[in-house]
PDB file of N, CA and C in Angstrom:
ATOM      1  N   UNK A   1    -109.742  37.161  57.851  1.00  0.00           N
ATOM      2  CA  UNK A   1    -109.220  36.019  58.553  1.00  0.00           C
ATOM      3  C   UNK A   1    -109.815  34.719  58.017  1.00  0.00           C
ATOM      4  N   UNK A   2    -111.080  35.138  57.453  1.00  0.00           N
ATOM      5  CA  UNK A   2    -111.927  33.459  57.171  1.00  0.00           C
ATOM      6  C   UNK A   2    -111.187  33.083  56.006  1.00  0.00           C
ATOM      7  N   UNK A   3    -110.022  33.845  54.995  1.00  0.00           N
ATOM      8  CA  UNK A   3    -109.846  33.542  53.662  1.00  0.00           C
ATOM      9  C   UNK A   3    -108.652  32.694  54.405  1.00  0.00           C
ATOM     10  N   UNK A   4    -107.825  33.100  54.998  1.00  0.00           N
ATOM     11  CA  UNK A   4    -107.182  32.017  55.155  1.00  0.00           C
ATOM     12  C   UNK A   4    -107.366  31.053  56.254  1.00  0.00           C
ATOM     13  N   UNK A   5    -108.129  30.819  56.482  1.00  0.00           N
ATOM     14  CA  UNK A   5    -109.036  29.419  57.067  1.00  0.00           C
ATOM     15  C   UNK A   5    -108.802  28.371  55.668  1.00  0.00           C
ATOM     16  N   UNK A   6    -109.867  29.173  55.152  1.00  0.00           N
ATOM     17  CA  UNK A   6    -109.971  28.670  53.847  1.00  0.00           C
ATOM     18  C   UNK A   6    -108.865  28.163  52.886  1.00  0.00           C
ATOM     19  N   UNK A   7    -108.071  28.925  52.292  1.00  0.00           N
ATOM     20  CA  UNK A   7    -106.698  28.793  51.567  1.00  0.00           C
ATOM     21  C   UNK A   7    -105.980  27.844  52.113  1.00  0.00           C
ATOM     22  N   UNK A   8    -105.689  27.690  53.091  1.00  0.00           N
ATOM     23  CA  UNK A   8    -104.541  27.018  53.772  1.00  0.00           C
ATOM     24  C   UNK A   8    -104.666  25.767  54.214  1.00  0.00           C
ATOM     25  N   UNK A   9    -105.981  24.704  53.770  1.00  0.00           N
ATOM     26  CA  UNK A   9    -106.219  23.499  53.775  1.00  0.00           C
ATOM     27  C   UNK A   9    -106.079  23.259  52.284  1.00  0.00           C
ATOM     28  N   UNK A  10    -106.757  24.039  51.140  1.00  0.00           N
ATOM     29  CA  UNK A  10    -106.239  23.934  49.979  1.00  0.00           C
ATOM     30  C   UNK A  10    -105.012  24.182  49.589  1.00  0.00           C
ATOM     31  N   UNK A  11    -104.259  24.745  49.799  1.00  0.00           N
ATOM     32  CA  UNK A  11    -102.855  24.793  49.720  1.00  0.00           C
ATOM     33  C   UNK A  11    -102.020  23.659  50.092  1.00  0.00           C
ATOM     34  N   UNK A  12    -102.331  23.103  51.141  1.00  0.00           N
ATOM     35  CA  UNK A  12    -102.391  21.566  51.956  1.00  0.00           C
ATOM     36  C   UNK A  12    -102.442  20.704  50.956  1.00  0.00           C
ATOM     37  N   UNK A  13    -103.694  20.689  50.605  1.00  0.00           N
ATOM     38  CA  UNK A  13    -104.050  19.721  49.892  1.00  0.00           C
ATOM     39  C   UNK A  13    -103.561  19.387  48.245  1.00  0.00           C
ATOM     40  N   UNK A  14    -103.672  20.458  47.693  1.00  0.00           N
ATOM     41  CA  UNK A  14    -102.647  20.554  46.195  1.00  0.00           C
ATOM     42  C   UNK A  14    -101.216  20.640  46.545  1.00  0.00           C
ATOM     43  N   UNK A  15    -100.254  20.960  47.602  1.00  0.00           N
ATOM     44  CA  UNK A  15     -98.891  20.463  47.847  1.00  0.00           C
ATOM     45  C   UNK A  15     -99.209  19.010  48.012  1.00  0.00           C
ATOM     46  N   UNK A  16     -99.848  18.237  49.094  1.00  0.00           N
ATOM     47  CA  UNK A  16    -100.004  16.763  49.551  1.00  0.00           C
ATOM     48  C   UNK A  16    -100.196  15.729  47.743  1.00  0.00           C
ATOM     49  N   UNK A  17    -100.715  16.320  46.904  1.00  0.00           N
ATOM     50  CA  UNK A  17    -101.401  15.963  45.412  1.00  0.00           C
ATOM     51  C   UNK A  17     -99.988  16.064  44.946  1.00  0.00           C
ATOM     52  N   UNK A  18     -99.361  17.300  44.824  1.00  0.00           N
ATOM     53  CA  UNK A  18     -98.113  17.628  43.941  1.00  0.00           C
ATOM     54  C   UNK A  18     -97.004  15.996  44.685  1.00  0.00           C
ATOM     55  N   UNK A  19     -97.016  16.223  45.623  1.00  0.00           N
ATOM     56  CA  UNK A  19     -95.989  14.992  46.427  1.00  0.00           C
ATOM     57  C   UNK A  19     -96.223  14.136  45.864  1.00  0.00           C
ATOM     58  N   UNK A  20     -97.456  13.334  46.163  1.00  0.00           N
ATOM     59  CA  UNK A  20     -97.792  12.040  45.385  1.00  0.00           C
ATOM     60  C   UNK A  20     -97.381  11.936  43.996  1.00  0.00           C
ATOM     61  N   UNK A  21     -97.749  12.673  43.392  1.00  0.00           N
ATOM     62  CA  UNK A  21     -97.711  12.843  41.682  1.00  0.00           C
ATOM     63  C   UNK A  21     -95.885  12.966  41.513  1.00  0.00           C
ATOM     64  N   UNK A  22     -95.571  13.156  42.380  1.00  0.00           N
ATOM     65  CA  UNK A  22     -93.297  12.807  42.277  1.00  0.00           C
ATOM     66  C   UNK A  22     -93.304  11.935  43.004  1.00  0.00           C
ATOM     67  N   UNK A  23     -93.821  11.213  43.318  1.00  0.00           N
ATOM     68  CA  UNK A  23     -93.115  10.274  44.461  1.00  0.00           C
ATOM     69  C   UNK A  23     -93.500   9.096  43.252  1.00  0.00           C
ATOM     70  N   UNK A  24     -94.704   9.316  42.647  1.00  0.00           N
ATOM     71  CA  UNK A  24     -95.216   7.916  41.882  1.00  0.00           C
ATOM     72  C   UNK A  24     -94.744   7.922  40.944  1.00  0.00           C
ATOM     73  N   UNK A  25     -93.898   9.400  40.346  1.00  0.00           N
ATOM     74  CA  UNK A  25     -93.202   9.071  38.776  1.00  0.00           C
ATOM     75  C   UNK A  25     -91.720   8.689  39.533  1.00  0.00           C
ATOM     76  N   UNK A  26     -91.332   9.047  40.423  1.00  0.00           N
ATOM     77  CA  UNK A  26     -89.742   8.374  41.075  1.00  0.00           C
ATOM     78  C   UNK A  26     -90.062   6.994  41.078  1.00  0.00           C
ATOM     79  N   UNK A  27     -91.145   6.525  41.837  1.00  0.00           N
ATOM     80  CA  UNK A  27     -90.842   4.775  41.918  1.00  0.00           C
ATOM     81  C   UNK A  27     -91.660   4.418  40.682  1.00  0.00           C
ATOM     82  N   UNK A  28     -92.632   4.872  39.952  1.00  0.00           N
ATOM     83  CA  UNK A  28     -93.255   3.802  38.978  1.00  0.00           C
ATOM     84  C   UNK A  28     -93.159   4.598  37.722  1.00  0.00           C
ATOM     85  N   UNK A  29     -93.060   5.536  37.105  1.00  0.00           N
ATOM     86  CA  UNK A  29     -93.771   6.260  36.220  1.00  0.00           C
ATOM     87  C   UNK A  29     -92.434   6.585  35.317  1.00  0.00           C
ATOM     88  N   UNK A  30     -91.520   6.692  35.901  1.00  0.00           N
ATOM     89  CA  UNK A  30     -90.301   6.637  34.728  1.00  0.00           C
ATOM     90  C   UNK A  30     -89.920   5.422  34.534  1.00  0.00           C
ATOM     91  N   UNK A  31     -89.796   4.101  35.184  1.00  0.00           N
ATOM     92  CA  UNK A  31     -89.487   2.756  34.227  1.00  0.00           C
ATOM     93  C   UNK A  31     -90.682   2.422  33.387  1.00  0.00           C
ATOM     94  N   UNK A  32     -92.285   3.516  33.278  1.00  0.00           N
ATOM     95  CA  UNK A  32     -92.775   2.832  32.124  1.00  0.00           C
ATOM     96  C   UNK A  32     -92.067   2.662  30.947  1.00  0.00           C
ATOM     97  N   UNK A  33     -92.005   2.579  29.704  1.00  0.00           N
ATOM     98  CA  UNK A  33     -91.882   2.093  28.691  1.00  0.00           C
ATOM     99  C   UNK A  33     -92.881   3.843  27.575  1.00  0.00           C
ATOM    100  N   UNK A  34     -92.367   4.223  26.882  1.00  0.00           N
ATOM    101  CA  UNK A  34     -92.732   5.092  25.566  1.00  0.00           C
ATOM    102  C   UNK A  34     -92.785   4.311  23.941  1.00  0.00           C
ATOM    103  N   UNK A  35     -93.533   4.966  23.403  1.00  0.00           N
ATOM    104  CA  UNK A  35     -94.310   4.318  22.013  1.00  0.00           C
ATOM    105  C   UNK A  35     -92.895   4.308  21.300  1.00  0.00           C
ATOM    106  N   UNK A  36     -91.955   5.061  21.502  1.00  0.00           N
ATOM    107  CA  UNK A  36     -90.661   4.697  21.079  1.00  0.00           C
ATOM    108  C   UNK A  36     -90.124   3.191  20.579  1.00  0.00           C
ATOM    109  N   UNK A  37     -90.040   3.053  22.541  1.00  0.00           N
ATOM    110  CA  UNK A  37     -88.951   2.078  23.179  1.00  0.00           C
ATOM    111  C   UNK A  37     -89.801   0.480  22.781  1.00  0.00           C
ATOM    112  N   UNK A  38     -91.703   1.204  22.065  1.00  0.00           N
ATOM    113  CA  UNK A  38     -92.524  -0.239  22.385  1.00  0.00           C
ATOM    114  C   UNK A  38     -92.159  -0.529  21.009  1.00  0.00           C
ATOM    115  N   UNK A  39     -92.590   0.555  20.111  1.00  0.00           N
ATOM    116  CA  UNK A  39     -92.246   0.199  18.476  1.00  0.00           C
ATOM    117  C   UNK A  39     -90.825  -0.693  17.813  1.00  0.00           C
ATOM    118  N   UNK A  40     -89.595   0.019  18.877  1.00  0.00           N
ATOM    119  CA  UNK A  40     -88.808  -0.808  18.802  1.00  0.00           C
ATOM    120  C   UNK A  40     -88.695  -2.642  18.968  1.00  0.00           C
ATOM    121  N   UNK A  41     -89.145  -2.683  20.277  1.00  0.00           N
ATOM    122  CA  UNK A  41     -89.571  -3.578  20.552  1.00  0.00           C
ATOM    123  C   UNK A  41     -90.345  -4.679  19.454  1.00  0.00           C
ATOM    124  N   UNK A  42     -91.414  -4.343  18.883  1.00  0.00           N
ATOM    125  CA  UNK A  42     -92.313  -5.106  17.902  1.00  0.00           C
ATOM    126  C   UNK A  42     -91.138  -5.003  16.252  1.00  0.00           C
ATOM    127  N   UNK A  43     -90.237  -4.219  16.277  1.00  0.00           N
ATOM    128  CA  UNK A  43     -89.640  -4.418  15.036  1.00  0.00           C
ATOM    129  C   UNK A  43     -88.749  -5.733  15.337  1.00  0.00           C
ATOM    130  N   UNK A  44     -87.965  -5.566  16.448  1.00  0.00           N
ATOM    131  CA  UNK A  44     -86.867  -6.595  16.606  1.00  0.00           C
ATOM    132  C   UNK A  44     -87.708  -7.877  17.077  1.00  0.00           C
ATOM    133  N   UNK A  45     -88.487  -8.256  18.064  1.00  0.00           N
ATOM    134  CA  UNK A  45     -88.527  -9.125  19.414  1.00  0.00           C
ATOM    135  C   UNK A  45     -89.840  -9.638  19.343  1.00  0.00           C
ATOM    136  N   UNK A  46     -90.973  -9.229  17.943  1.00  0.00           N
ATOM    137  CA  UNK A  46     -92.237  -9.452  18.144  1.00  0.00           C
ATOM    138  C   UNK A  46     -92.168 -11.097  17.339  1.00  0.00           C
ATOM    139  N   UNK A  47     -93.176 -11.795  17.710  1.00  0.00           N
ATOM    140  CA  UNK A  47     -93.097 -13.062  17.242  1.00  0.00           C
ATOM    141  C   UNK A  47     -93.372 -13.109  16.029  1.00  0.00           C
ATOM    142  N   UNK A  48     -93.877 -11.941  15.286  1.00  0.00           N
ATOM    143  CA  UNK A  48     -94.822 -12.388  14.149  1.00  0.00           C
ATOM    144  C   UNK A  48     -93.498 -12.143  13.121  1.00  0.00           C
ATOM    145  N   UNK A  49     -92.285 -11.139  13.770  1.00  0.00           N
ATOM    146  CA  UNK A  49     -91.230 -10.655  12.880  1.00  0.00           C
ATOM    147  C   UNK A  49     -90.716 -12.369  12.781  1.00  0.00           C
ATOM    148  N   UNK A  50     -90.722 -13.193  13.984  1.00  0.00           N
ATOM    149  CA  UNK A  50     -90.140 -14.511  13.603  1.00  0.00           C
ATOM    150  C   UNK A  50     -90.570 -15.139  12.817  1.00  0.00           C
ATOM    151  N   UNK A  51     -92.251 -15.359  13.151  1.00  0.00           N
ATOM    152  CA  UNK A  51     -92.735 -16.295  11.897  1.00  0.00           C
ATOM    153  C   UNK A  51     -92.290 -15.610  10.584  1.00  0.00           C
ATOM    154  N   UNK A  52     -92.473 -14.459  10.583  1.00  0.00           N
ATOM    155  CA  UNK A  52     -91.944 -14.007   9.201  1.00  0.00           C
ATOM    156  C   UNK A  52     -90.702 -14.692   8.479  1.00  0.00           C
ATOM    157  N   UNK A  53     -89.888 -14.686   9.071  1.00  0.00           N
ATOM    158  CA  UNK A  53     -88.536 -15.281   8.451  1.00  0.00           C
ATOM    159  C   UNK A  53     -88.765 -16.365   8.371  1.00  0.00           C
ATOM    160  N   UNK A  54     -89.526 -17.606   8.948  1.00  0.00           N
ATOM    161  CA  UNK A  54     -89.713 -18.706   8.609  1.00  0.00           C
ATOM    162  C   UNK A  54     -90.556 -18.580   7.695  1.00  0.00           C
ATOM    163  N   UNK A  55     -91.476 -18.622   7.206  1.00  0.00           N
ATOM    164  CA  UNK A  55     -92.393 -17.987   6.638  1.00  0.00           C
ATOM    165  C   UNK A  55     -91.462 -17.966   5.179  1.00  0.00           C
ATOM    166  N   UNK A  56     -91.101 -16.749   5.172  1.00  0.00           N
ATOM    167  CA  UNK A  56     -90.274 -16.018   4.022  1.00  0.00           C
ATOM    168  C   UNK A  56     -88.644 -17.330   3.760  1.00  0.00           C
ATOM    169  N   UNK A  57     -88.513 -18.606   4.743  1.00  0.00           N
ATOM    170  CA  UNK A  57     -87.557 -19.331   3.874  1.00  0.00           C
ATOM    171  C   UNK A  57     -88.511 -20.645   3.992  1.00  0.00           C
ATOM    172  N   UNK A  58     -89.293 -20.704   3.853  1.00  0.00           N
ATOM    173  CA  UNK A  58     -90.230 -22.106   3.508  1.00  0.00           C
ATOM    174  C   UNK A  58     -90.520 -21.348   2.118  1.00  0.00           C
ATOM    175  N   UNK A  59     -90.822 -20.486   1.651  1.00  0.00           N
ATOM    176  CA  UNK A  59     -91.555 -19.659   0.259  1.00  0.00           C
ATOM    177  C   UNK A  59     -90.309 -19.813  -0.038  1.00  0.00           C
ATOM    178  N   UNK A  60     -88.958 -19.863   0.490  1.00  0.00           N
ATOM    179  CA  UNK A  60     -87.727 -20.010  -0.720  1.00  0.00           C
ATOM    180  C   UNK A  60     -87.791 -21.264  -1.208  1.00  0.00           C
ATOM    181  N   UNK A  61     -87.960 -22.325   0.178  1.00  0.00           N
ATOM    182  CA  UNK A  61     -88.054 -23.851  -0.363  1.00  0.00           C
ATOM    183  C   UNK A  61     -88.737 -24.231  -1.249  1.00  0.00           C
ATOM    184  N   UNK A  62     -89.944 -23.678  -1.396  1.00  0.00           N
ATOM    185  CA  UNK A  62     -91.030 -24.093  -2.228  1.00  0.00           C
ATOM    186  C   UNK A  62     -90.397 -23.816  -3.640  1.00  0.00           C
ATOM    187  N   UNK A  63     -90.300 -22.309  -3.649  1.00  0.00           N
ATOM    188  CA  UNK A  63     -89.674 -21.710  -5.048  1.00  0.00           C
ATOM    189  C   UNK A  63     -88.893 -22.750  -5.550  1.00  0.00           C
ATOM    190  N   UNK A  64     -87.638 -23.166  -4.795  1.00  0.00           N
ATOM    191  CA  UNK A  64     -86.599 -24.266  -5.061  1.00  0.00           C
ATOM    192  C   UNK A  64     -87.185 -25.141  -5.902  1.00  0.00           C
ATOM    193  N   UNK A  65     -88.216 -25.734  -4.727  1.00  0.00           N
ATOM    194  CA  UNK A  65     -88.730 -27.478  -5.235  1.00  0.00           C
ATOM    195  C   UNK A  65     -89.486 -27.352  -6.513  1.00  0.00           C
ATOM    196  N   UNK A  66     -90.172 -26.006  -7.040  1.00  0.00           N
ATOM    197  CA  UNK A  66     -91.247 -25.742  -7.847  1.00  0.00           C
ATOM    198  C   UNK A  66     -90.207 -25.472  -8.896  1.00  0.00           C
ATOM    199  N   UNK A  67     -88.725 -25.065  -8.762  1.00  0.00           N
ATOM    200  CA  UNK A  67     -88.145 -25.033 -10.299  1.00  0.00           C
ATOM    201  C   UNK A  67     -87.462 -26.706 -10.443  1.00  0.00           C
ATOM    202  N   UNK A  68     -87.406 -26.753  -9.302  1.00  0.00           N
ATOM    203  CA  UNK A  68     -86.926 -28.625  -9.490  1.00  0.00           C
ATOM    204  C   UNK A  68     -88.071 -29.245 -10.543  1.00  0.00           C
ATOM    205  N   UNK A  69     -89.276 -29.389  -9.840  1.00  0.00           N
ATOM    206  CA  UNK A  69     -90.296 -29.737  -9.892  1.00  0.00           C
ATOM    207  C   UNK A  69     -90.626 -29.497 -12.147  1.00  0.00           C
ATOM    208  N   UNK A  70     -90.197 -28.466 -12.072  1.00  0.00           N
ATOM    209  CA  UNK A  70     -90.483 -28.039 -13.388  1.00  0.00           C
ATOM    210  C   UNK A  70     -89.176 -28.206 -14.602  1.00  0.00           C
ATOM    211  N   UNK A  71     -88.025 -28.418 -14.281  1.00  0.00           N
ATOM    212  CA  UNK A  71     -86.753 -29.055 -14.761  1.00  0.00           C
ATOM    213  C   UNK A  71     -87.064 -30.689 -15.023  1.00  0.00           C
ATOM    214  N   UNK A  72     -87.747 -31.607 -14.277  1.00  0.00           N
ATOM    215  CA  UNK A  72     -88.093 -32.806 -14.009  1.00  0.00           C
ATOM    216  C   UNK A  72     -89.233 -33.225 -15.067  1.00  0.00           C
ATOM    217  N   UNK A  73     -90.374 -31.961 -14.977  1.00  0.00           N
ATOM    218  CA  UNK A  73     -91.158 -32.289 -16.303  1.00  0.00           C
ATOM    219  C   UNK A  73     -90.555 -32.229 -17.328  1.00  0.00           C
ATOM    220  N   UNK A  74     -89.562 -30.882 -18.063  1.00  0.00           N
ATOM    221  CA  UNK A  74     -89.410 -31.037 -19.142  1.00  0.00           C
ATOM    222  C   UNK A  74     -88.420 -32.015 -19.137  1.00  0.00           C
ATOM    223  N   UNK A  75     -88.030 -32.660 -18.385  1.00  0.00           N
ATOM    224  CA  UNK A  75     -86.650 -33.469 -18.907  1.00  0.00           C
ATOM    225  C   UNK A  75     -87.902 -34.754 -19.349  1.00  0.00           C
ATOM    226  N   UNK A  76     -89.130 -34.836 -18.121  1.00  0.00           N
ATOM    227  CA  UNK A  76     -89.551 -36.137 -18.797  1.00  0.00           C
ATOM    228  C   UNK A  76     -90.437 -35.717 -20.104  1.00  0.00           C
ATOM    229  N   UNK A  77     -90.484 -35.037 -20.470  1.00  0.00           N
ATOM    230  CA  UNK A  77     -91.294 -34.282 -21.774  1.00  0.00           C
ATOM    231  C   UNK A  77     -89.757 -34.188 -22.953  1.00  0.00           C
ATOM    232  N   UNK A  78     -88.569 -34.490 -22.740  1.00  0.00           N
ATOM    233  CA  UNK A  78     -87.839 -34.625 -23.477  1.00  0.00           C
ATOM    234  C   UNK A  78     -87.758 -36.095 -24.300  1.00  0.00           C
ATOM    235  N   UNK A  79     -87.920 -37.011 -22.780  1.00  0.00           N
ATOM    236  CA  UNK A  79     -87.628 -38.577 -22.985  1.00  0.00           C
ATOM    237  C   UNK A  79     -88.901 -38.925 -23.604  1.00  0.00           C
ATOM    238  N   UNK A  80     -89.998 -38.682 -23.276  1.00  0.00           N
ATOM    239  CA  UNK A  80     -91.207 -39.021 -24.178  1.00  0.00           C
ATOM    240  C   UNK A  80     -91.242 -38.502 -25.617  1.00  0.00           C
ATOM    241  N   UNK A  81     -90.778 -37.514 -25.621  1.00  0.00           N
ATOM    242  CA  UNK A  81     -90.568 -36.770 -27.212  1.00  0.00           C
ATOM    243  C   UNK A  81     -89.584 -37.976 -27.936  1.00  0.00           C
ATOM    244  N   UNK A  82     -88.415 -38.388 -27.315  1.00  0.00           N
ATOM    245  CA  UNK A  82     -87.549 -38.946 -28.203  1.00  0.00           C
ATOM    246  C   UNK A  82     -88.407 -40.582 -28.176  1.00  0.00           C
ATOM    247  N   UNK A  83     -88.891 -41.150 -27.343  1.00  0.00           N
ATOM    248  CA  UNK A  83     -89.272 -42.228 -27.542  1.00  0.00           C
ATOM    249  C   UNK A  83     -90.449 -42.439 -28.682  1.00  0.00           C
ATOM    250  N   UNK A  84     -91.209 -41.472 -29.054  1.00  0.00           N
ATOM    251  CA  UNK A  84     -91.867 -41.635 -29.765  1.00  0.00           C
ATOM    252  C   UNK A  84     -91.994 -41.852 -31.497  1.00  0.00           C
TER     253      UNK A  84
END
């Protein structure tokens, strides 16, 4: 008789545990977020992917201005050649 004295508050008590542990993935524990849904996240939506693209068309501008930049010498490395 003393075993189930015993048993039957623990039994209690790991059903009362099991409840909680569904009740908290029903309201909180399934809208977390998975390493999936986060990775996604940082490919599309992370800021640094933005600076990147700015980033990556200022380095076009530069490229631009730096072949400008170098068309401009030799043209004036042309006019000094002929003036001389």
């Amino acid at each position: 008789m003393k075993d189930k004295d015993f048993w039957a508050p623990v039994a209690s008590g790991l059903g009362a545990c099991l409840l909680t542990l569904l009740a908290f993935w029903f309201t909180i524990g399934r809208e977390s977020v998975n390493a999936e849904t986060v990775s996604k996240m940082i490919q599309v939506e992370s800021p640094y992917v933005k600076d990147q693209r700015v980033v990556e068309q200022m380095y076009q501008d530069v490229r631009a201005m730096r072949q400008d930049m170098t068309e401009l010498i030799k043209a004036v490395s042309r006019i000094e050649e002929r003036t001389r």
